[in-house]
C-alpha atoms as a PDB file:
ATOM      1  CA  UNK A   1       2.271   7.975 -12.591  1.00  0.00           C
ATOM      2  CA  UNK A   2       0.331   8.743 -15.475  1.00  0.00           C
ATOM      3  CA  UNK A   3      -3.343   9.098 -16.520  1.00  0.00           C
ATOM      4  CA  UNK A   4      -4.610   5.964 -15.881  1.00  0.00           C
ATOM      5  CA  UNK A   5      -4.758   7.452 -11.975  1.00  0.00           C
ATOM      6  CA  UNK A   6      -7.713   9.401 -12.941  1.00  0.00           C
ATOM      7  CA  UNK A   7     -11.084   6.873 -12.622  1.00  0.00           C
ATOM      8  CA  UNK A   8     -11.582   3.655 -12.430  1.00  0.00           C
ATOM      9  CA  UNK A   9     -12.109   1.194 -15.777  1.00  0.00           C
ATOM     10  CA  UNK A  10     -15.794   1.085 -15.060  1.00  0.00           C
ATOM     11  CA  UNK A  11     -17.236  -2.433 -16.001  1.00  0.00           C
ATOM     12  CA  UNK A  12     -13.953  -4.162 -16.782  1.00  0.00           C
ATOM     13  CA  UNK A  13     -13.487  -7.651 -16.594  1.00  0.00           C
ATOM     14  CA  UNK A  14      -9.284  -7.559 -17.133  1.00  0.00           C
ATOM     15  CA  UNK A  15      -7.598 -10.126 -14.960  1.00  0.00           C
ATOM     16  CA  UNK A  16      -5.976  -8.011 -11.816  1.00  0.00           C
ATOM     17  CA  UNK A  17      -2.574  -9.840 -13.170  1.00  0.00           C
ATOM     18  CA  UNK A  18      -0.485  -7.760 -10.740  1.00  0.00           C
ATOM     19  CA  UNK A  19      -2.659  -9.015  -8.036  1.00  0.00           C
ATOM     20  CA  UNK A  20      -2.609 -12.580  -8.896  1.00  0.00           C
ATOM     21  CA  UNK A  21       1.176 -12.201  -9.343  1.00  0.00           C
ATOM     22  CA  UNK A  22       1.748 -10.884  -5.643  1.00  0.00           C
ATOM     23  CA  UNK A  23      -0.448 -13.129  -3.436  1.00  0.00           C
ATOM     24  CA  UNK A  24       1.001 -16.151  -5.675  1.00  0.00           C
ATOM     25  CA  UNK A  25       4.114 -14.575  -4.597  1.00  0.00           C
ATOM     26  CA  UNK A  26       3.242 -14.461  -0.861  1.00  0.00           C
ATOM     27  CA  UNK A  27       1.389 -18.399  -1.148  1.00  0.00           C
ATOM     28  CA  UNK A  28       4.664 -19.743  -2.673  1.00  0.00           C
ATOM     29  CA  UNK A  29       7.446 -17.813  -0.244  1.00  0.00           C
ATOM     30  CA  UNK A  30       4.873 -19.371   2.692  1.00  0.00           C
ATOM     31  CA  UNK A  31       4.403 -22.942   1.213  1.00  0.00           C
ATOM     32  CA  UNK A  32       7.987 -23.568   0.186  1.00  0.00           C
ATOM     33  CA  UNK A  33      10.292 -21.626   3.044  1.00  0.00           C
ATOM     34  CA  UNK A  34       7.690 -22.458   5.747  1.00  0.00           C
ATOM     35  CA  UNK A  35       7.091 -19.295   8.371  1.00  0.00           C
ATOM     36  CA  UNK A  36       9.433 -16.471   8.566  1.00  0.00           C
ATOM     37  CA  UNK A  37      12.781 -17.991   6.616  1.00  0.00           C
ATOM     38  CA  UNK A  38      15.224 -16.244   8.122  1.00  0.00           C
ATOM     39  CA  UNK A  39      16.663 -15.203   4.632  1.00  0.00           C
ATOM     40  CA  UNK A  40      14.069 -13.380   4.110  1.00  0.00           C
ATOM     41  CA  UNK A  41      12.776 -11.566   7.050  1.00  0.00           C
ATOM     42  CA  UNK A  42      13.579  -7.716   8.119  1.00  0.00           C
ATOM     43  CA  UNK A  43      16.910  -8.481  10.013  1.00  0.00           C
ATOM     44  CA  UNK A  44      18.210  -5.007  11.435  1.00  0.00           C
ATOM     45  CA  UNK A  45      21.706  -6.637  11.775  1.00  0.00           C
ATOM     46  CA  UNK A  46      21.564  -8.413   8.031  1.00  0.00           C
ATOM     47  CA  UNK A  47      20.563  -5.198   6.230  1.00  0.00           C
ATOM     48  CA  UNK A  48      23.441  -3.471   7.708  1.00  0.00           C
ATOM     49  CA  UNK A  49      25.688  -5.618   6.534  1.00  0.00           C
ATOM     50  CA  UNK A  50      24.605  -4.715   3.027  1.00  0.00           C
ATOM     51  CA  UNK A  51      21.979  -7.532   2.523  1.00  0.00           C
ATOM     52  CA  UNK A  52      19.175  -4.943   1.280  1.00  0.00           C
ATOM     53  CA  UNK A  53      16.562  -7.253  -0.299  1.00  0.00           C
ATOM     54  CA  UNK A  54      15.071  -7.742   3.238  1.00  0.00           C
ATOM     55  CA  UNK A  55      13.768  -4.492   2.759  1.00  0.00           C
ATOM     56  CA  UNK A  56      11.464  -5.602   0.418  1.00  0.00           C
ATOM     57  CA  UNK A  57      11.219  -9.347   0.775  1.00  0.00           C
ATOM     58  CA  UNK A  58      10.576  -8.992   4.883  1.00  0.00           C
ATOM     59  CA  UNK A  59       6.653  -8.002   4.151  1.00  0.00           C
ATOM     60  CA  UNK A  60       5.929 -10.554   1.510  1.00  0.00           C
ATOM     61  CA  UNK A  61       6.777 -13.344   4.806  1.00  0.00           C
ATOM     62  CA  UNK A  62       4.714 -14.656   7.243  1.00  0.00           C
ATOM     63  CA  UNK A  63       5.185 -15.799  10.659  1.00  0.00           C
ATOM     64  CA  UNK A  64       2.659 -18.247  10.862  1.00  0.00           C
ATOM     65  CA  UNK A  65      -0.371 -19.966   8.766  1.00  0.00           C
ATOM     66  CA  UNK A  66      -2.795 -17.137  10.749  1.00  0.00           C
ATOM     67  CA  UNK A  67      -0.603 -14.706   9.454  1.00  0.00           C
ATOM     68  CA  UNK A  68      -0.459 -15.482   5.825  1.00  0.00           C
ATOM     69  CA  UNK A  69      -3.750 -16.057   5.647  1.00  0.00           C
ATOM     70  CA  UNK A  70      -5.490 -12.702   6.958  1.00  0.00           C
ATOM     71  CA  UNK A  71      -2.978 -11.049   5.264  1.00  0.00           C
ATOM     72  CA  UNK A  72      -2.730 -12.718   1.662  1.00  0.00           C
ATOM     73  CA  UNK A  73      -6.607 -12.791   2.064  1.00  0.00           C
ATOM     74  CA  UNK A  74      -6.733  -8.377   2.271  1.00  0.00           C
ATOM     75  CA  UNK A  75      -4.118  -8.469  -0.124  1.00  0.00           C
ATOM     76  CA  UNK A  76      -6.271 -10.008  -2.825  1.00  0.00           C
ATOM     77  CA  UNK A  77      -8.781  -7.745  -1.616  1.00  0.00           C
ATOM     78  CA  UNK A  78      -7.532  -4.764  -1.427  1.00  0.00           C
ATOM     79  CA  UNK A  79      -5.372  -5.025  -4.435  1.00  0.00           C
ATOM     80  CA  UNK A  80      -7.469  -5.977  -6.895  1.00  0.00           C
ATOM     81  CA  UNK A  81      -9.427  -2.787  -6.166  1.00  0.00           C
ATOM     82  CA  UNK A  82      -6.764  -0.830  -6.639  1.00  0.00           C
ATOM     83  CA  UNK A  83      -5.662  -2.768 -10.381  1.00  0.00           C
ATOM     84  CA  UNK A  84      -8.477  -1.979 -11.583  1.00  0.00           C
ATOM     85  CA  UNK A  85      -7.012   1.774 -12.078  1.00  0.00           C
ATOM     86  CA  UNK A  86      -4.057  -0.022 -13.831  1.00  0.00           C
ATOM     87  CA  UNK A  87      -1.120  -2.507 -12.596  1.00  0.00           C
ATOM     88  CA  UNK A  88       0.845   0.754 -12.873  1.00  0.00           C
ATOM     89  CA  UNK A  89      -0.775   2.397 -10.655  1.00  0.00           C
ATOM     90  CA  UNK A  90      -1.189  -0.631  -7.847  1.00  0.00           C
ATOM     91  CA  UNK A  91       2.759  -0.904  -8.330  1.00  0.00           C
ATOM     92  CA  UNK A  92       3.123   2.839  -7.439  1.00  0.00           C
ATOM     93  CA  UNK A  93       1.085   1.911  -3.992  1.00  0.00           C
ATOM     94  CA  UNK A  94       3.236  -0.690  -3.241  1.00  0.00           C
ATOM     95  CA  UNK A  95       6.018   1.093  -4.118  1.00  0.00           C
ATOM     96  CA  UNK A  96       4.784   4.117  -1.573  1.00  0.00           C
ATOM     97  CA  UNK A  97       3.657   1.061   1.670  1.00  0.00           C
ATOM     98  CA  UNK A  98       7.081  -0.444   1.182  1.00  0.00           C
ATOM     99  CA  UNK A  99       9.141   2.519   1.500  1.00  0.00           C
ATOM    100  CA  UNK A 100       7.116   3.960   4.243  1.00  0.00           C
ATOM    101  CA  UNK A 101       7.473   1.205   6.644  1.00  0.00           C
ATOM    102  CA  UNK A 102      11.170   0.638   5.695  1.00  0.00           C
ATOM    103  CA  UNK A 103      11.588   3.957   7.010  1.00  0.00           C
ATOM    104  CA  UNK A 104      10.119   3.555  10.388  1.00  0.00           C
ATOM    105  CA  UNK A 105      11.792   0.168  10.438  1.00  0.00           C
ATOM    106  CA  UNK A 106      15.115   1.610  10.009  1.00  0.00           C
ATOM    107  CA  UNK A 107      15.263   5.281  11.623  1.00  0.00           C
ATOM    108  CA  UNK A 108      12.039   5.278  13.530  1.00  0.00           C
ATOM    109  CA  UNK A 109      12.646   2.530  15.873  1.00  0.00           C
ATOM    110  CA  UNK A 110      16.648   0.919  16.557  1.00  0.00           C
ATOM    111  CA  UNK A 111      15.315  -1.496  18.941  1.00  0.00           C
ATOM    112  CA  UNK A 112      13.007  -3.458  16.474  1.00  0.00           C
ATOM    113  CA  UNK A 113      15.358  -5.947  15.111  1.00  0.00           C
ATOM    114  CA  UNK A 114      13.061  -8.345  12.837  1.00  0.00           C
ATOM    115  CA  UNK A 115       9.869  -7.972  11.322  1.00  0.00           C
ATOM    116  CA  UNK A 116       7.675  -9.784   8.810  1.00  0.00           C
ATOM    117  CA  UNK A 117       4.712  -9.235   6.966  1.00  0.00           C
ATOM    118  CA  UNK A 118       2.435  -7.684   4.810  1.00  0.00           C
ATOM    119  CA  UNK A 119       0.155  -5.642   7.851  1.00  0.00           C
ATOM    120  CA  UNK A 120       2.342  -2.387   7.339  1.00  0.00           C
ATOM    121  CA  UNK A 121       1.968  -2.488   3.674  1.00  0.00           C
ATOM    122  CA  UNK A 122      -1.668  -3.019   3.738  1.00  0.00           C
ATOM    123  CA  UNK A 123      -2.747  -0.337   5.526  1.00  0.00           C
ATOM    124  CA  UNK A 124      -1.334   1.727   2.791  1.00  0.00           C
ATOM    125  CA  UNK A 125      -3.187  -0.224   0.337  1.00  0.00           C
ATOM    126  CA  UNK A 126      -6.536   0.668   2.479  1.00  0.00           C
ATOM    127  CA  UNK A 127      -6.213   4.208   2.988  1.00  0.00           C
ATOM    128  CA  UNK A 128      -5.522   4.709  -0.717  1.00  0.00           C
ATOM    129  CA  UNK A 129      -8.780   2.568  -1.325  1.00  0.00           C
ATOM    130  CA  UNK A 130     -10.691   4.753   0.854  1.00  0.00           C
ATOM    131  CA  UNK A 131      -9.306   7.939  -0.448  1.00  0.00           C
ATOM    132  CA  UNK A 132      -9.939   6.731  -3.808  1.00  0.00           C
ATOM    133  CA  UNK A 133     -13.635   6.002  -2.668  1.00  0.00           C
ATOM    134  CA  UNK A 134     -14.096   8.586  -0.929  1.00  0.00           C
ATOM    135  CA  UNK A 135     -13.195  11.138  -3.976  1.00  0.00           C
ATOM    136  CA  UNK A 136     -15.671   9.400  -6.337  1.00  0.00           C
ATOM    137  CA  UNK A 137     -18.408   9.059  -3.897  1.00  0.00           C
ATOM    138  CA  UNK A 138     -18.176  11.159  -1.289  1.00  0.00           C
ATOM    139  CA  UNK A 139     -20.071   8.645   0.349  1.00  0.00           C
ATOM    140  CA  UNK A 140     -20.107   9.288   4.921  1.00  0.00           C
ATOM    141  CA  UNK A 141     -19.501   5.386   5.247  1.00  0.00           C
ATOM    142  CA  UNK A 142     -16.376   5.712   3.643  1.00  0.00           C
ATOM    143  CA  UNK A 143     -15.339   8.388   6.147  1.00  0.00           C
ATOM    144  CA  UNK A 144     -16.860   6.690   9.341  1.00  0.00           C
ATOM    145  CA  UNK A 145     -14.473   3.872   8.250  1.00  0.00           C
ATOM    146  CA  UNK A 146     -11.374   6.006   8.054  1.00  0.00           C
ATOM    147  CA  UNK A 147     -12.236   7.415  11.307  1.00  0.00           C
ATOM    148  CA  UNK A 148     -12.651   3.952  12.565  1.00  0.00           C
ATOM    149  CA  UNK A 149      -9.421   2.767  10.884  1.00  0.00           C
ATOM    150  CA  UNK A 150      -7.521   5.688  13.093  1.00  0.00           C
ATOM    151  CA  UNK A 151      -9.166   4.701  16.611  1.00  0.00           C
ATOM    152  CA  UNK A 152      -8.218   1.339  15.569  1.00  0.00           C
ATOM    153  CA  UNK A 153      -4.357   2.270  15.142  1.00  0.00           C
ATOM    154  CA  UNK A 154      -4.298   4.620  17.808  1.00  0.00           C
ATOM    155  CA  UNK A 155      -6.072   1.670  20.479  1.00  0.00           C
ATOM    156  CA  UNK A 156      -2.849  -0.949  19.182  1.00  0.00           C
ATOM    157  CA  UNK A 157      -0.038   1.835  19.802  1.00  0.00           C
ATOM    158  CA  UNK A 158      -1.314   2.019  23.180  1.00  0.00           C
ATOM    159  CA  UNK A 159      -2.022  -1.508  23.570  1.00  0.00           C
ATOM    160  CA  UNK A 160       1.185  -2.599  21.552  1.00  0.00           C
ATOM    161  CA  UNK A 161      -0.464  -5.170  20.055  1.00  0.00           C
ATOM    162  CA  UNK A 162      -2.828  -6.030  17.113  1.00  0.00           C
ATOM    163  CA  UNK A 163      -6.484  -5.975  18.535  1.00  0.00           C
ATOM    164  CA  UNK A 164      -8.138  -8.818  16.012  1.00  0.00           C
ATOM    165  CA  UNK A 165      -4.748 -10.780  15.186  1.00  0.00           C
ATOM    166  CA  UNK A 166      -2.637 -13.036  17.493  1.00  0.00           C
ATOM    167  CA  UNK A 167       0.674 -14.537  15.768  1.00  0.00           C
ATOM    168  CA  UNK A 168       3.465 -16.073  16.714  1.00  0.00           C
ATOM    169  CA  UNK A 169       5.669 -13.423  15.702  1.00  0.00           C
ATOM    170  CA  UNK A 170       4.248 -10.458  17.713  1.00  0.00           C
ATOM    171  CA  UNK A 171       2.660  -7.138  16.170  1.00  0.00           C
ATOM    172  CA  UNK A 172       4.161  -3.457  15.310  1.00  0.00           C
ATOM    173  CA  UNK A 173       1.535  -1.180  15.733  1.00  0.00           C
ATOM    174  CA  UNK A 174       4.084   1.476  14.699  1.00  0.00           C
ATOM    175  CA  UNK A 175       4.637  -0.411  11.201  1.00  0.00           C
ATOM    176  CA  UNK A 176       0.636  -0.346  10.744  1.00  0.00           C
ATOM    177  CA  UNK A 177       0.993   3.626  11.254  1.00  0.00           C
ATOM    178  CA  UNK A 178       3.846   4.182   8.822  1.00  0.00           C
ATOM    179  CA  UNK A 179       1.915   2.136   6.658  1.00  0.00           C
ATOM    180  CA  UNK A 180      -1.321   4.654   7.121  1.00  0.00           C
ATOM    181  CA  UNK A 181       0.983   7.541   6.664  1.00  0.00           C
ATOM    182  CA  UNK A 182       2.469   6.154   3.196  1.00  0.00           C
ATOM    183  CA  UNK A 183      -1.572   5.837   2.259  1.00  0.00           C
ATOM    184  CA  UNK A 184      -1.693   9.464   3.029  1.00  0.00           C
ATOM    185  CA  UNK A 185       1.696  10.641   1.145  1.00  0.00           C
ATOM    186  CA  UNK A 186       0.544   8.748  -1.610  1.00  0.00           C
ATOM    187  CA  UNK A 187      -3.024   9.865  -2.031  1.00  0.00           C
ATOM    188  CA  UNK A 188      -1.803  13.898  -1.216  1.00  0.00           C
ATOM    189  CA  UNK A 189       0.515  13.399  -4.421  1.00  0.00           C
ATOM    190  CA  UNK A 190      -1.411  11.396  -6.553  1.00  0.00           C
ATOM    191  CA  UNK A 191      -4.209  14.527  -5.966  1.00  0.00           C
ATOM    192  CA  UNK A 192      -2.061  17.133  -7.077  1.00  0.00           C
ATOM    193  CA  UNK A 193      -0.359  15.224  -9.393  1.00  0.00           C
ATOM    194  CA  UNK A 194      -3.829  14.700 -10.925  1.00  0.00           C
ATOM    195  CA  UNK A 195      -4.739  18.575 -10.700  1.00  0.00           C
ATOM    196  CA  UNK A 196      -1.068  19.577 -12.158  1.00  0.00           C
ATOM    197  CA  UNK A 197      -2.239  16.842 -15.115  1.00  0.00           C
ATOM    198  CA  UNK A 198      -5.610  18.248 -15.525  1.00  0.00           C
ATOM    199  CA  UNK A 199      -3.769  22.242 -15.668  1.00  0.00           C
ATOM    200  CA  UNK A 200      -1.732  21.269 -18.338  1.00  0.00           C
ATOM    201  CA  UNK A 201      -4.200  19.646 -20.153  1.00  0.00           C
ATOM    202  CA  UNK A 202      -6.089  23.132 -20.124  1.00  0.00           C
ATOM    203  CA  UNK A 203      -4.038  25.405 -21.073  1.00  0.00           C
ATOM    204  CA  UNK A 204      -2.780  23.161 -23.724  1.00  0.00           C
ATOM    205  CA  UNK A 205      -6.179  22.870 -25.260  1.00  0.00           C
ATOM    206  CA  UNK A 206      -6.745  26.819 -24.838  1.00  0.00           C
ATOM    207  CA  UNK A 207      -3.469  27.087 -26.425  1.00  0.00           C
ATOM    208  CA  UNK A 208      -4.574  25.334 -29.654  1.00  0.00           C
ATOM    209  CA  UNK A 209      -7.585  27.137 -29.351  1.00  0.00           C
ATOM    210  CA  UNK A 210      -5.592  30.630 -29.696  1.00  0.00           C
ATOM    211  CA  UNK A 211      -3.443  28.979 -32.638  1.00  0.00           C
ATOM    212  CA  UNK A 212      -6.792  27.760 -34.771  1.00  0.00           C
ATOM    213  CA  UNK A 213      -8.645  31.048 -33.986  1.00  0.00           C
ATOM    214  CA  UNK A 214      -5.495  32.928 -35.681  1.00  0.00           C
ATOM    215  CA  UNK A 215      -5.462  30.762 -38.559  1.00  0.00           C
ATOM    216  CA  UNK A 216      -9.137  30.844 -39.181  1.00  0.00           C
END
């Protein structure tokens, strides 16, 4: 993490090269290996037997053409928002969504035994947009959408199922939480990771203060 977190790079036209660099990811893994290759997907029993890159690889695959598309399509979306704070920082999101729905995968659920997809991983990538928003704004749309984002979740956990998506692999609600909850962790430490930055940068510039007032 680093400074670049701070504000956006107002009126930039940089190429979101992360960005490009995932969906093209997403778009190739799709167009070459076809819907979920089974390489590739979460496999409960494949991961256990040490084949770990599932972790990672099992949300860049898609079940069907429906599937990769909606998803790929927020992906774009929603990432290039976030690049334009730095590829760094876009990475550390990722990073955060990934991690957070491994670990429901893995220890919140043993009865889920393959998943694919990118829907966990972008509802990190939308709460941290809307978070991000939402502390340069302070705009009430951006909070009537969170709100909305939360009955949303909450009506698929008790519906077990997606409510605007129907795929031939079947939705995890669950994995669309852990996802939300990564948002959260993410945006709670980037905050005070910001306000332990900002600190430091004080008392460092009092301190030089001090020193040039002594020498003067």
């Amino acid at each position: 993490m680093g400074g670049e977190f701070t504000e956006y790079d107002r009126g930039s036209l940089r190429l979101p090269r992360f960005t490009l660099l995932l969906t093209l990811v997403c778009i190739g893994l799709y167009t070459l290996l076809g819907p979920a290759p089974a390489a590739l997907v979460f496999d409960r029993g494949a991961v256990a037997q040490g084949e770990w890159w599932r972790l990672v690889t099992g949300h860049f695959v898609h079940g069907d053409v429906q599937h990769a598309l909606w998803n790929i399509t927020a992906l774009a979306i929603l990432a290039a928002i976030l690049e334009r704070r730095g590829a760094c920082y876009l990475g550390w999101v990722v990073a955060f969504g990934i991690a957070a729905v491994d670990l429901w995968l893995w220890w919140g659920t043993s009865s889920l035994e393959w998943y694919c997809g990118l829907s966990g991983l972008l509802n990190t990538l939308l709460v941290v947009v809307l978070i991000d928003v939402w502390l340069e704004t302070r705009r009430p749309l951006v909070a009537i959408i969170g709100v909305m984002l939360v009955a949303k979740l909450t009506l698929e956990i008790a519906l077990n199922q997606a409510l605007f998506t129907h795929t031939a692999w079947p939705s995890v609600p669950w994995a669309h939480a852990a996802g939300f909850a990564g948002g959260l962790l993410f945006g709670l430490i980037n905050r005070r990771f910001i306000l332990l930055l900002l600190l430091l940068q004080r008392f460092r510039t009092r301190k030089i203060e001090g020193y040039a007032s002594r020498i003067s």
